[in-house]
N, C-alpha and C. Protein backbone atom coordinates (compact mmCIF):
# COMPACT_ATOMS: atom_id res chain seq x y z
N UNK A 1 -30.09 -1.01 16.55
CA UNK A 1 -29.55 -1.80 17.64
C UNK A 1 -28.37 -2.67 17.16
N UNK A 2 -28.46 -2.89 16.04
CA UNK A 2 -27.63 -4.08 15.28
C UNK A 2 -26.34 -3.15 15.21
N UNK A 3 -26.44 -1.63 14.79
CA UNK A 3 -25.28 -1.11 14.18
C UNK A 3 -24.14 -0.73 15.80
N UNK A 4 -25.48 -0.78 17.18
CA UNK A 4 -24.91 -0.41 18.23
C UNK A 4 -24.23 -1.65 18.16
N UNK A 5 -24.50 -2.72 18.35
CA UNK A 5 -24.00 -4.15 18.95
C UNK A 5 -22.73 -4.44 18.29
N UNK A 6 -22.17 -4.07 16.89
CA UNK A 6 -21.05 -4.13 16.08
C UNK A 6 -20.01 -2.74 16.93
N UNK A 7 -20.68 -1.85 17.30
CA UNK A 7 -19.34 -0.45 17.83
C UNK A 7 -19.05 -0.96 18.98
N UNK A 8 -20.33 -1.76 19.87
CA UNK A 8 -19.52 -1.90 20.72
C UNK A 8 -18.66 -2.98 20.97
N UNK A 9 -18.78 -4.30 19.89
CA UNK A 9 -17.48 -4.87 20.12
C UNK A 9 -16.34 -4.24 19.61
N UNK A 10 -16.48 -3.64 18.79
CA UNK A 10 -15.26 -3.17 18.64
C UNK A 10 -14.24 -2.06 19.33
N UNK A 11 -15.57 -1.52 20.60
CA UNK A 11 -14.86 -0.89 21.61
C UNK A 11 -14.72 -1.23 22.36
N UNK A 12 -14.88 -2.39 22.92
CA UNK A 12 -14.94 -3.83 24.08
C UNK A 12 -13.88 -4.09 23.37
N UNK A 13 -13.26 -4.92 22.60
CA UNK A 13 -11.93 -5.28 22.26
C UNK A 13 -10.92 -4.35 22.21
N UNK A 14 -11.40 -3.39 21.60
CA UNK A 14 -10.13 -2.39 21.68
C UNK A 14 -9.36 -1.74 23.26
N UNK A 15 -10.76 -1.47 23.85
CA UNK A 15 -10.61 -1.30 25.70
C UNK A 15 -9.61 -2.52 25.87
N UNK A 16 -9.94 -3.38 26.01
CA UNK A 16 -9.47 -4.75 26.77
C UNK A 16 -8.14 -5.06 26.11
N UNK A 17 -8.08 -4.59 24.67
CA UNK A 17 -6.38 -5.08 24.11
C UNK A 17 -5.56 -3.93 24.70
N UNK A 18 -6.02 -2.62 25.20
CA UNK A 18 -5.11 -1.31 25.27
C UNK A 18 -4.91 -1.81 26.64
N UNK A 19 -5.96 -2.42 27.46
CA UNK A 19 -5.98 -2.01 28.79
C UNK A 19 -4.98 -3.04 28.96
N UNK A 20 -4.64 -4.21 28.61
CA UNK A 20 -4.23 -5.58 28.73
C UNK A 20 -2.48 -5.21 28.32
N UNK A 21 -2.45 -4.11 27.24
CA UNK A 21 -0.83 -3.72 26.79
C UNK A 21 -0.44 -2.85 28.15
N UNK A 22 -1.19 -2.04 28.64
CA UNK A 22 -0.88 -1.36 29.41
C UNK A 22 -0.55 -2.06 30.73
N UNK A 23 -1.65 -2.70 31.41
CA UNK A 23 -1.18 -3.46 32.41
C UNK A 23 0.22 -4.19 32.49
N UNK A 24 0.30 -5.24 31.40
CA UNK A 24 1.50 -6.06 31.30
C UNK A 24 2.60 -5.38 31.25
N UNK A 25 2.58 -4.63 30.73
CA UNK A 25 4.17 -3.10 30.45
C UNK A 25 4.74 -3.62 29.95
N UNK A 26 6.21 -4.48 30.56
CA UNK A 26 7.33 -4.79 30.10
C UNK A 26 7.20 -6.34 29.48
N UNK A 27 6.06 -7.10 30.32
CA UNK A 27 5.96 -8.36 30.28
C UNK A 27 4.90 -8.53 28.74
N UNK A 28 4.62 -7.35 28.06
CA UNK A 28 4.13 -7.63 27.03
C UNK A 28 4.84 -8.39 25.89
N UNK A 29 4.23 -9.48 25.01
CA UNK A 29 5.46 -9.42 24.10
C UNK A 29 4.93 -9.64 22.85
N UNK A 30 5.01 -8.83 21.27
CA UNK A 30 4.02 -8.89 20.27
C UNK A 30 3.57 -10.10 20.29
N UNK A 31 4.77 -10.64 19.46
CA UNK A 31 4.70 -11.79 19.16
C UNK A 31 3.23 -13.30 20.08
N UNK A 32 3.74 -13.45 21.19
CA UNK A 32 3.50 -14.43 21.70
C UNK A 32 2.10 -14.01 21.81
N UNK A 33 1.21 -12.79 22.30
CA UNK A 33 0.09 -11.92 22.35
C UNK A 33 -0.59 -12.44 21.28
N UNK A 34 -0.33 -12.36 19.99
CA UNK A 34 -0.60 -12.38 18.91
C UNK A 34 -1.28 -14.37 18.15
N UNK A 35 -0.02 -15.19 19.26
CA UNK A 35 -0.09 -16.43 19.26
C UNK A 35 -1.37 -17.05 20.08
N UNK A 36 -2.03 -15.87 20.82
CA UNK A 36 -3.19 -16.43 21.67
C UNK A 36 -4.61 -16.62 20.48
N UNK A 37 -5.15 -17.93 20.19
CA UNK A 37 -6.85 -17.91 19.60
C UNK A 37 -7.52 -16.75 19.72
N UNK A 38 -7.48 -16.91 21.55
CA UNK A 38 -8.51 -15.37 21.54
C UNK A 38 -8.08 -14.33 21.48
N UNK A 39 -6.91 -13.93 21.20
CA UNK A 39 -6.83 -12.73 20.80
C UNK A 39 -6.83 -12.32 18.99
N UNK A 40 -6.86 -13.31 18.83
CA UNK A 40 -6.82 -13.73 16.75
C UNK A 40 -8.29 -13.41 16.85
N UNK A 41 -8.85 -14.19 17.26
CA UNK A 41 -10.17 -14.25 17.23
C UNK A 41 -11.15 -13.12 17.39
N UNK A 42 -10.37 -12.00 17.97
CA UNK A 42 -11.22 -11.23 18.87
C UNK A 42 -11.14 -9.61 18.25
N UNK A 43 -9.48 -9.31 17.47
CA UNK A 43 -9.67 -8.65 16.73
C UNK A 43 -10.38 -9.01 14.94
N UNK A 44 -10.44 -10.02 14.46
CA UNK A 44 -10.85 -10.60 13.84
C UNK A 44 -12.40 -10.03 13.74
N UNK A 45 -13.00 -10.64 15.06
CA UNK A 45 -14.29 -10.17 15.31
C UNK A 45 -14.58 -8.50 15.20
N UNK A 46 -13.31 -8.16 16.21
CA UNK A 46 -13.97 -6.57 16.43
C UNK A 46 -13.63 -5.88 14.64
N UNK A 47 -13.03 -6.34 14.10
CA UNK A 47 -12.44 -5.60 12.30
C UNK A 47 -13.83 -5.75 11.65
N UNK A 48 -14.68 -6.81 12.06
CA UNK A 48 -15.84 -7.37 10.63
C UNK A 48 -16.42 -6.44 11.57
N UNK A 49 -16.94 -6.68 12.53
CA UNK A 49 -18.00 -5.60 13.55
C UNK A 49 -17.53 -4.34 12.72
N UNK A 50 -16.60 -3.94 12.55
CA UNK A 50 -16.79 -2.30 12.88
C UNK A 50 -16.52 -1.45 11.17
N UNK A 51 -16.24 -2.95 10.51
CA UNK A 51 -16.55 -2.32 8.70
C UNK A 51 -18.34 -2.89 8.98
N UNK A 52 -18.71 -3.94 9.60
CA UNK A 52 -20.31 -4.15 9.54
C UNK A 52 -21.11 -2.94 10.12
N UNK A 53 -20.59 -2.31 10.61
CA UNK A 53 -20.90 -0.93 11.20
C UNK A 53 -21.16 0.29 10.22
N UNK A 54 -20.56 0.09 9.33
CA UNK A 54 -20.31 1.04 8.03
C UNK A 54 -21.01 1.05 7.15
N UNK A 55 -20.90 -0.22 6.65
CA UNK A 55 -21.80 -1.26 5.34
C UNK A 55 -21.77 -2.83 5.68
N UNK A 56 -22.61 -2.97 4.41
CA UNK A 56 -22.73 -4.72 4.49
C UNK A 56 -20.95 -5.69 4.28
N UNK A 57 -21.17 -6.48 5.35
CA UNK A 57 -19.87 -7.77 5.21
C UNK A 57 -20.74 -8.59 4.54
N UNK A 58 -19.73 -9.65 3.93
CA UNK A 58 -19.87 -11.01 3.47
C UNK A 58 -20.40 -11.46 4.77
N UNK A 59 -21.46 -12.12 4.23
CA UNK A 59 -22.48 -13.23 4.98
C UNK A 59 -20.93 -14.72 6.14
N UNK A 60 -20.59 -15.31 4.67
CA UNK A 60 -19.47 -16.03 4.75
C UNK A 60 -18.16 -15.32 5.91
N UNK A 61 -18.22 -14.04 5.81
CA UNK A 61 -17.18 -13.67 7.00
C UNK A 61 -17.98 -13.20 8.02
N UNK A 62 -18.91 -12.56 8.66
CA UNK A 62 -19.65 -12.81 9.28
C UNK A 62 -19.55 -14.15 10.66
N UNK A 63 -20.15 -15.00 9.60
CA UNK A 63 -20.21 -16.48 10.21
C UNK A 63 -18.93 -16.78 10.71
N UNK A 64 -18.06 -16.49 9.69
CA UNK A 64 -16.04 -17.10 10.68
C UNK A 64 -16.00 -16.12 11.60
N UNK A 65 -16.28 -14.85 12.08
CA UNK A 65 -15.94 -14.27 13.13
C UNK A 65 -17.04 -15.02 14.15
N UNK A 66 -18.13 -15.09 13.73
CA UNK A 66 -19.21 -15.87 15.07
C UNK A 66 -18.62 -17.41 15.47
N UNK A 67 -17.95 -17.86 14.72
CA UNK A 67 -17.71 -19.63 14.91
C UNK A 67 -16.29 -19.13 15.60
N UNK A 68 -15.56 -18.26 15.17
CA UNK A 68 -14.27 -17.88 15.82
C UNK A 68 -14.66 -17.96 17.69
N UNK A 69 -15.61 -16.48 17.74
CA UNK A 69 -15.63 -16.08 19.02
C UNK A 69 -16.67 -16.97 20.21
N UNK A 70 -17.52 -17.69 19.29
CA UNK A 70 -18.26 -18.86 19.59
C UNK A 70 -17.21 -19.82 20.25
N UNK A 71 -16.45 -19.80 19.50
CA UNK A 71 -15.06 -21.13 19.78
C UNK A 71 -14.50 -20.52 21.46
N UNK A 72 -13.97 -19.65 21.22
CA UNK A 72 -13.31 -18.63 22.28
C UNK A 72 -13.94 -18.85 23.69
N UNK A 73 -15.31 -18.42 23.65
CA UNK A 73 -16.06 -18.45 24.59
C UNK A 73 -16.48 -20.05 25.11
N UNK A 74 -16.48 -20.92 24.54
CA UNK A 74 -16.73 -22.41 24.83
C UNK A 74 -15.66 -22.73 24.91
N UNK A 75 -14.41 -22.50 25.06
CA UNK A 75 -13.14 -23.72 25.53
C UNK A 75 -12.78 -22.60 26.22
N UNK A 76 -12.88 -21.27 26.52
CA UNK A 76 -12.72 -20.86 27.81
C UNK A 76 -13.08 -21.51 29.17
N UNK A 77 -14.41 -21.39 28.82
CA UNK A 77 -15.10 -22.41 29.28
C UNK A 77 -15.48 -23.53 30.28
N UNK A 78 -14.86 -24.67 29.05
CA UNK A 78 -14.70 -25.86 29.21
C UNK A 78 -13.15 -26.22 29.99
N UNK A 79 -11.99 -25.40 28.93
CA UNK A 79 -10.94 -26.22 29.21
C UNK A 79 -9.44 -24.93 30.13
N UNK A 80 -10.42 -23.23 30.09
CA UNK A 80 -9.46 -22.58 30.45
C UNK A 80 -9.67 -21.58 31.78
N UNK A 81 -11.05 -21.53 32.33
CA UNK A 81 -11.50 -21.16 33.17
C UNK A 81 -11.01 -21.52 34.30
N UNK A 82 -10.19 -20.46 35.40
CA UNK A 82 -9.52 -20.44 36.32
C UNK A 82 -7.72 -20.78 36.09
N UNK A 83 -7.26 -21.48 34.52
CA UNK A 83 -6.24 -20.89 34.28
C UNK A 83 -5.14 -19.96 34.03
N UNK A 84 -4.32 -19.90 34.81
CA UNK A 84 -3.59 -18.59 34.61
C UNK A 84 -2.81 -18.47 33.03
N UNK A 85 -3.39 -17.67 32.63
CA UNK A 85 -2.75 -17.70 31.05
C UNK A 85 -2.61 -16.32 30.72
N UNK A 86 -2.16 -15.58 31.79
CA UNK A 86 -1.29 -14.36 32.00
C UNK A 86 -2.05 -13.08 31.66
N UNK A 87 -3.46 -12.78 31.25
CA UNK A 87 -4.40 -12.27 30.98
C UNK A 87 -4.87 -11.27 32.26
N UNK A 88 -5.02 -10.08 32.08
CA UNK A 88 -5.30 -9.21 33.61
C UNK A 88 -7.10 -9.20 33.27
N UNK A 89 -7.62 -9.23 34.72
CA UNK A 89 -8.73 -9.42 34.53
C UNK A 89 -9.89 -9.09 33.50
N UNK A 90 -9.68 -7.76 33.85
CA UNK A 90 -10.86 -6.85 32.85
C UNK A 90 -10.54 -7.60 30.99
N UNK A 91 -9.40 -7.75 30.88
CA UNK A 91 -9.17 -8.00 29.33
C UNK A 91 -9.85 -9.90 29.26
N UNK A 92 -9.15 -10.03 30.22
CA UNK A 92 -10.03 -11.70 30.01
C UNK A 92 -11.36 -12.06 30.07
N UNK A 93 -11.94 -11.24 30.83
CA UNK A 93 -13.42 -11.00 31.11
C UNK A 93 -14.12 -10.69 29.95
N UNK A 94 -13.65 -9.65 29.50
CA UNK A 94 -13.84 -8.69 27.81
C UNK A 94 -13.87 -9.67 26.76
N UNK A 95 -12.37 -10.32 26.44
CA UNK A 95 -12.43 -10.97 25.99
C UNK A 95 -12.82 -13.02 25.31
N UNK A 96 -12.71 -13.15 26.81
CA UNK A 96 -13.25 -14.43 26.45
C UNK A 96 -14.74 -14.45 26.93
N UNK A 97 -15.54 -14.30 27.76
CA UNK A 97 -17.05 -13.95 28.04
C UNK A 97 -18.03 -12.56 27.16
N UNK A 98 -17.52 -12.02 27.22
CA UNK A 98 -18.43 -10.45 27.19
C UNK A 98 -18.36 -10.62 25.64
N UNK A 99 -17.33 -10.57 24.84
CA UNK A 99 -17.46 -10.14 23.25
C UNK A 99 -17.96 -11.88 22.84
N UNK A 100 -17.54 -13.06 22.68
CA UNK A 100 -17.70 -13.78 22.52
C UNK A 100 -19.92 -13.88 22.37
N UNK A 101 -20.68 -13.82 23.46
CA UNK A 101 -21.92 -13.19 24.32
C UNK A 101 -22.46 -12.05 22.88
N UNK A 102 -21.72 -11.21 23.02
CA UNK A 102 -22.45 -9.87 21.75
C UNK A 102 -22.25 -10.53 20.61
N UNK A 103 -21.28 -10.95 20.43
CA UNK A 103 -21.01 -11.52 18.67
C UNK A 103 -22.35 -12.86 18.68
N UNK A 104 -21.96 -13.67 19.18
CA UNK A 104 -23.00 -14.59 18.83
C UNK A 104 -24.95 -13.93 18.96
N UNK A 105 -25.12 -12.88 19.99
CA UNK A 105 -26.45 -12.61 19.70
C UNK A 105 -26.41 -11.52 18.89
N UNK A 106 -25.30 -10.88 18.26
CA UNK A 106 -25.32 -10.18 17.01
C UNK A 106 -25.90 -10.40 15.86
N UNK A 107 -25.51 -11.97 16.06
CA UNK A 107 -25.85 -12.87 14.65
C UNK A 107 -27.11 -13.40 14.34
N UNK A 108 -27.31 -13.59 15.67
CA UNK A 108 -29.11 -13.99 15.97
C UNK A 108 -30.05 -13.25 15.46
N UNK A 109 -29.75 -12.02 15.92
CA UNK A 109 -30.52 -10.92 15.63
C UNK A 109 -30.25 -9.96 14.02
N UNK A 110 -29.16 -10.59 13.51
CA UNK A 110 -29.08 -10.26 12.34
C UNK A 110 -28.71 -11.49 11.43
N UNK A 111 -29.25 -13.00 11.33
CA UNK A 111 -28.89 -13.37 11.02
C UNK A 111 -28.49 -13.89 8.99
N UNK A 112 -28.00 -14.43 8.70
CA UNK A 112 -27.60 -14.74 6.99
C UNK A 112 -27.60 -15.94 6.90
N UNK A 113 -27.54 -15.99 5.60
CA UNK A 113 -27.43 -17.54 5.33
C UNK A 113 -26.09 -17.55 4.68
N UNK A 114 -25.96 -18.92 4.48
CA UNK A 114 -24.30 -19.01 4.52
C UNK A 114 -24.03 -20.39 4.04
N UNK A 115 -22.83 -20.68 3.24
CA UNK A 115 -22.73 -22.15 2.19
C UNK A 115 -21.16 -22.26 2.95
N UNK A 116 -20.71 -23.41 2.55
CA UNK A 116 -19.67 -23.86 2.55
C UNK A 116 -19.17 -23.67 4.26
N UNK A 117 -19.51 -23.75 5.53
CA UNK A 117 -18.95 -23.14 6.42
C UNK A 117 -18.11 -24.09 6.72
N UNK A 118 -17.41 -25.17 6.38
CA UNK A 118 -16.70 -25.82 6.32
C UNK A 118 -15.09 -25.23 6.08
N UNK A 119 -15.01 -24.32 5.13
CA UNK A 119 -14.16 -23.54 4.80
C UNK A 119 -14.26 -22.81 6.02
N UNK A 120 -14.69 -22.67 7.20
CA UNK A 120 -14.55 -21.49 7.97
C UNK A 120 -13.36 -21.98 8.74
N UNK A 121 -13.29 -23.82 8.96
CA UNK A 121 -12.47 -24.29 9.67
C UNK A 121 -10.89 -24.39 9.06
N UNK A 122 -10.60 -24.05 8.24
CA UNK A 122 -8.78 -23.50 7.79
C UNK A 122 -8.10 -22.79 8.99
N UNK A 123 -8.69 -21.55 9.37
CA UNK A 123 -8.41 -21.20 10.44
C UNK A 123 -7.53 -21.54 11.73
N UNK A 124 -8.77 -22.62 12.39
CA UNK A 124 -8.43 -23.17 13.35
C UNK A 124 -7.38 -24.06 13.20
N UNK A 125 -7.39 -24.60 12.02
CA UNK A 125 -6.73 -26.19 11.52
C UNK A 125 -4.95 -25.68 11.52
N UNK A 126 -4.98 -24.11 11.07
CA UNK A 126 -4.06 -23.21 10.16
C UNK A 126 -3.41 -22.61 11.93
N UNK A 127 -3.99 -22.75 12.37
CA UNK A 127 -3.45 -21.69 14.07
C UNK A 127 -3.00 -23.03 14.86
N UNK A 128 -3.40 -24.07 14.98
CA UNK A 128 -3.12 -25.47 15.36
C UNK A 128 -1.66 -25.68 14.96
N UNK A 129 -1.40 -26.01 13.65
CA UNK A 129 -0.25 -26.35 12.96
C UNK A 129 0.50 -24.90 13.64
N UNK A 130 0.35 -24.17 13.14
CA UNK A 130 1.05 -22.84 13.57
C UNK A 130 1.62 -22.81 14.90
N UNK A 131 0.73 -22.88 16.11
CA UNK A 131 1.15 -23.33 17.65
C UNK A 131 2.01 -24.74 17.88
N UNK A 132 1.98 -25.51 17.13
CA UNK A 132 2.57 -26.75 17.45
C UNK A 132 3.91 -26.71 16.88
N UNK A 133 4.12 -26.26 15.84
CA UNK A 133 5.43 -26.17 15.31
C UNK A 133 6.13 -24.81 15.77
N UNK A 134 5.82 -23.96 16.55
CA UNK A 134 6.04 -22.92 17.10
C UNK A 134 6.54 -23.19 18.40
N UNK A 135 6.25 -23.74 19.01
CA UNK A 135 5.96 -24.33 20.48
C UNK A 135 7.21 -24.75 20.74
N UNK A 136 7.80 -25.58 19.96
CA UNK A 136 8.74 -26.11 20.53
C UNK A 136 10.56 -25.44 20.40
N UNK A 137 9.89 -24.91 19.17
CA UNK A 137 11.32 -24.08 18.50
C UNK A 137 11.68 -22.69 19.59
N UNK A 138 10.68 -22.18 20.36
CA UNK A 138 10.53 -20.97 21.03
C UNK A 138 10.48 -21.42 22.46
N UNK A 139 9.89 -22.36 22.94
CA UNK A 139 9.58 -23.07 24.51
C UNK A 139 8.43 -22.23 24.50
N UNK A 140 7.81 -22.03 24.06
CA UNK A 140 6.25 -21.23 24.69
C UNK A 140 5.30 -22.02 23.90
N UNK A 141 3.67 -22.25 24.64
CA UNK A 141 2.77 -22.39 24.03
C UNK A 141 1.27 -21.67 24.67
N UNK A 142 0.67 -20.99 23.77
CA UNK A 142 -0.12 -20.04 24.50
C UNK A 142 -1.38 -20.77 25.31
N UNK A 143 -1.29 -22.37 24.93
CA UNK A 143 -2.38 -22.23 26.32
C UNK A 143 -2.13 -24.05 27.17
N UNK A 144 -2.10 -24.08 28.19
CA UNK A 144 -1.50 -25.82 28.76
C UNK A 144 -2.05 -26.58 27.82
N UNK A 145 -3.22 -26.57 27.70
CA UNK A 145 -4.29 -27.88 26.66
C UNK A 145 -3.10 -27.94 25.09
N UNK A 146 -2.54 -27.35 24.89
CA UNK A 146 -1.83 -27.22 23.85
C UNK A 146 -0.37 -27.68 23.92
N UNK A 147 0.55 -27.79 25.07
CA UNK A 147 1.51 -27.94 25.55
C UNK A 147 1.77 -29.13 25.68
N UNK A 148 2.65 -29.94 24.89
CA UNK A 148 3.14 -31.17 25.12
C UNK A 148 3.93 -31.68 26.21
N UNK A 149 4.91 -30.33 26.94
CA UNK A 149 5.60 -30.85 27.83
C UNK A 149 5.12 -30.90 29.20
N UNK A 150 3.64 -31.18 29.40
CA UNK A 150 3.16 -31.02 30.55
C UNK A 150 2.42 -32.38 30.62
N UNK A 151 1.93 -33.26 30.14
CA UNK A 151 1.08 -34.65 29.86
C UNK A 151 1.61 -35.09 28.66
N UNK A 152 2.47 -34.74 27.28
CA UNK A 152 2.87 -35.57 26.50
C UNK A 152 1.84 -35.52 25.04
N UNK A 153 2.45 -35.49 24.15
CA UNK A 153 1.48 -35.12 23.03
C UNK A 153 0.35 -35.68 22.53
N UNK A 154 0.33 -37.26 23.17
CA UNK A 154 -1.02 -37.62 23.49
C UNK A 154 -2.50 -37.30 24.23
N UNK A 155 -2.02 -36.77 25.30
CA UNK A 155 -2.86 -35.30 25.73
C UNK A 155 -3.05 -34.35 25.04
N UNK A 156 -2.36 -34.26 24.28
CA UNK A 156 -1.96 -32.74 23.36
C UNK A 156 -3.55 -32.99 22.36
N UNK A 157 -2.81 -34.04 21.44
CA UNK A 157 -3.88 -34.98 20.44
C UNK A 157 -5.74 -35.01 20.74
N UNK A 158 -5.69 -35.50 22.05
CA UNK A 158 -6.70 -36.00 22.38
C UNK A 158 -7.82 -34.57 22.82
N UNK A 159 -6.96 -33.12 23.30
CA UNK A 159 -7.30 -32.25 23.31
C UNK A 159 -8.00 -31.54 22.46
N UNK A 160 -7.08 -31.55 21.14
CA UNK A 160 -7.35 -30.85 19.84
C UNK A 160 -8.46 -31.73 19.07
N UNK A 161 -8.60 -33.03 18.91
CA UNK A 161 -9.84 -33.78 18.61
C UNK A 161 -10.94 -33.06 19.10
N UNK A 162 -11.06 -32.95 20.57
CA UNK A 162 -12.38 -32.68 21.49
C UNK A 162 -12.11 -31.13 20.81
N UNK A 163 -11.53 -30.21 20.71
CA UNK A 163 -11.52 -29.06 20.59
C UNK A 163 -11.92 -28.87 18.88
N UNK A 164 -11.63 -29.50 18.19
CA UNK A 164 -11.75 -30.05 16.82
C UNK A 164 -13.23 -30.70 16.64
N UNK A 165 -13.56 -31.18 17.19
CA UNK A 165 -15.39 -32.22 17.06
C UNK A 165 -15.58 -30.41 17.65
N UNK A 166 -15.68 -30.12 18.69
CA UNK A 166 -16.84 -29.02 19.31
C UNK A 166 -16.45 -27.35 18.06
N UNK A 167 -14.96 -27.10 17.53
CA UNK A 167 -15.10 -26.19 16.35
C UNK A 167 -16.11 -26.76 14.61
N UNK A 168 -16.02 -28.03 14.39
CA UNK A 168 -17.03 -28.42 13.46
C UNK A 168 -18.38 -28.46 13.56
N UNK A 169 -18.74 -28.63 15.21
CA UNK A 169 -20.22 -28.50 15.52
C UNK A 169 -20.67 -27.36 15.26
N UNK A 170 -20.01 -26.36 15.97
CA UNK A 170 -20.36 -24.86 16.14
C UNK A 170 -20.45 -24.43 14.74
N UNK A 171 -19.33 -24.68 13.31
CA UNK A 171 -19.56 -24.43 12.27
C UNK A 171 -20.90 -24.61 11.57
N UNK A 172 -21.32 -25.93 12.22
CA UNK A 172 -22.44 -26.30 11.50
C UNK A 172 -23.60 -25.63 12.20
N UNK A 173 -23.54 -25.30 13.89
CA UNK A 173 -24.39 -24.58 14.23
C UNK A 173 -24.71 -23.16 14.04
N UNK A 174 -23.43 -22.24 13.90
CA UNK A 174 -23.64 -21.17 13.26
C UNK A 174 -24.29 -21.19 12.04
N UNK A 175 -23.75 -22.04 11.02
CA UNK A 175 -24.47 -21.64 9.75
C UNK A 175 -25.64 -22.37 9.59
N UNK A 176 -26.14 -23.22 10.20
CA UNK A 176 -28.10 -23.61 10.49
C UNK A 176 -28.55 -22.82 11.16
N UNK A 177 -28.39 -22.01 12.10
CA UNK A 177 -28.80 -20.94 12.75
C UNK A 177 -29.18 -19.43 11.96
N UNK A 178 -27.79 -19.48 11.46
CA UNK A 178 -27.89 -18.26 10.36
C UNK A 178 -28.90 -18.55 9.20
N UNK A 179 -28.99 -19.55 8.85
CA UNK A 179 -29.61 -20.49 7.39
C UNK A 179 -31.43 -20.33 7.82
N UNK A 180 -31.45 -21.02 8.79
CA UNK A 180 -32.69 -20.67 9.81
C UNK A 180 -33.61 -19.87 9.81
N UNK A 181 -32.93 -19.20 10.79
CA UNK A 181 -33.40 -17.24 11.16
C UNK A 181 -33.35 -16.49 9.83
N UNK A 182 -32.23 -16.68 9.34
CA UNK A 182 -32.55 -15.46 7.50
C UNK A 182 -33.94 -16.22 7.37
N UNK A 183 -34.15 -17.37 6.64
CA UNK A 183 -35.06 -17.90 6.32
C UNK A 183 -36.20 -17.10 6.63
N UNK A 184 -36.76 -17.52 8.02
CA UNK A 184 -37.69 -17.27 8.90
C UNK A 184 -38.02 -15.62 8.83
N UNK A 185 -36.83 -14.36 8.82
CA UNK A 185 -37.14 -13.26 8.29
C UNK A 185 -37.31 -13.20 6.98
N UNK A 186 -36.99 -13.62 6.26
CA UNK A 186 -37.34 -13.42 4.99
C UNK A 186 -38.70 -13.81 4.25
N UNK A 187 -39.36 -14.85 4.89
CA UNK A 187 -41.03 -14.85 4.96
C UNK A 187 -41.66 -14.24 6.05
N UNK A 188 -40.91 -13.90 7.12
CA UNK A 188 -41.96 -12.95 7.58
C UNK A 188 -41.55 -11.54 6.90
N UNK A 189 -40.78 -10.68 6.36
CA UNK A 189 -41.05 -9.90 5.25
C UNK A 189 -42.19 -10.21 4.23
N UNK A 190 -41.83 -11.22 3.88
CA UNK A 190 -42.88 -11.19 2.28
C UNK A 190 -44.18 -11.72 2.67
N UNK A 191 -44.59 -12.31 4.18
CA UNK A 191 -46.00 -11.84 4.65
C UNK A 191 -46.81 -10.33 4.97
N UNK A 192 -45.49 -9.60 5.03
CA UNK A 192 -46.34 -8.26 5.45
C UNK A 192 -46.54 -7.29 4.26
């Protein structure tokens, strides 16, 4: 079941990125595509899924694709649900609900233990800096909560905090979860 739950994100993302190039046609553009979280996030996810499909991943990468798509799916959410952020349905659906949903009970059901998940947050910290200094040199930013010229970078700030406290929680909840559940299978193995 575990090895199904890894193919099919990775055929859930792949559907939803082809279907999403195709729809947009002309209005596609690498670059800026590429500048979206959830789409970082999502091939990210579907790459570990589908070598985890093969053989064993690092425990440690594992966990950054679950805190990734964990992330994805909670500030969809919270802060992007019913925004137009140029996404055609089926791919937004796919991608911010549906894979987000498999990856995290992927993990449940297969879960690891895991050190340092602190290091998982470079990432986010690393795509932050990246969008902000990007943003302005280009006039694009891939999502309003991120956009200074709409409320002022104090909004901007106050965004990325709240978005920043709820990516450190989830770090810590993925890897107590994972820390957990291994646990918990691993004596019920050595009871039977």
């Amino acid at each position: 079941m575990i090895r199904l739950l890894r193919m099919a994100v990775f055929l859930l993302v792949l559907s939803a990125e082809v279907y999403l190039v195709v729809v947009l046609g002309e209005k596609f553009r690498l670059v800026n595509h590429f500048s979206y979280f959830t789409v970082l996030s999502n091939v990210f996810a579907a790459c570990v899924m589908l070598l985890g499909f093969f053989g064993p991943v690092s425990a440690q990468i594992r966990g950054a694709a679950v805190l990734y798509m964990t992330t994805t799916g909670i500030v969809y959410a919270l802060l992007l649900r019913g925004v137009d952020v140029q996404t055609p349905a089926y791919a937004n659906w796919v991608l911010h609900v549906v894979v987000p949903i498999v990856v995290l009970v992927e993990w449940l059901l297969a879960p690891e233990r895991t050190t340092r998940a602190w290091i998982w947050l470079s990432f986010p910290l690393a795509y932050l800096a990246y969008t902000l200094i990007r943003g302005p040199i280009v006039g694009w930013y891939p999502y309003p909560f991120m956009d200074p010229r709409l409320n002022g970078y104090g909004e901007v700030l106050l965004n990325c905090v709240f978005v920043a406290v709820v990516i450190a929680a989830l770090a810590y909840g993925v890897s107590w979860a994972g820390n957990k559940l291994a646990q918990r299978s691993t004596a019920a193995l050595s009871h039977d």
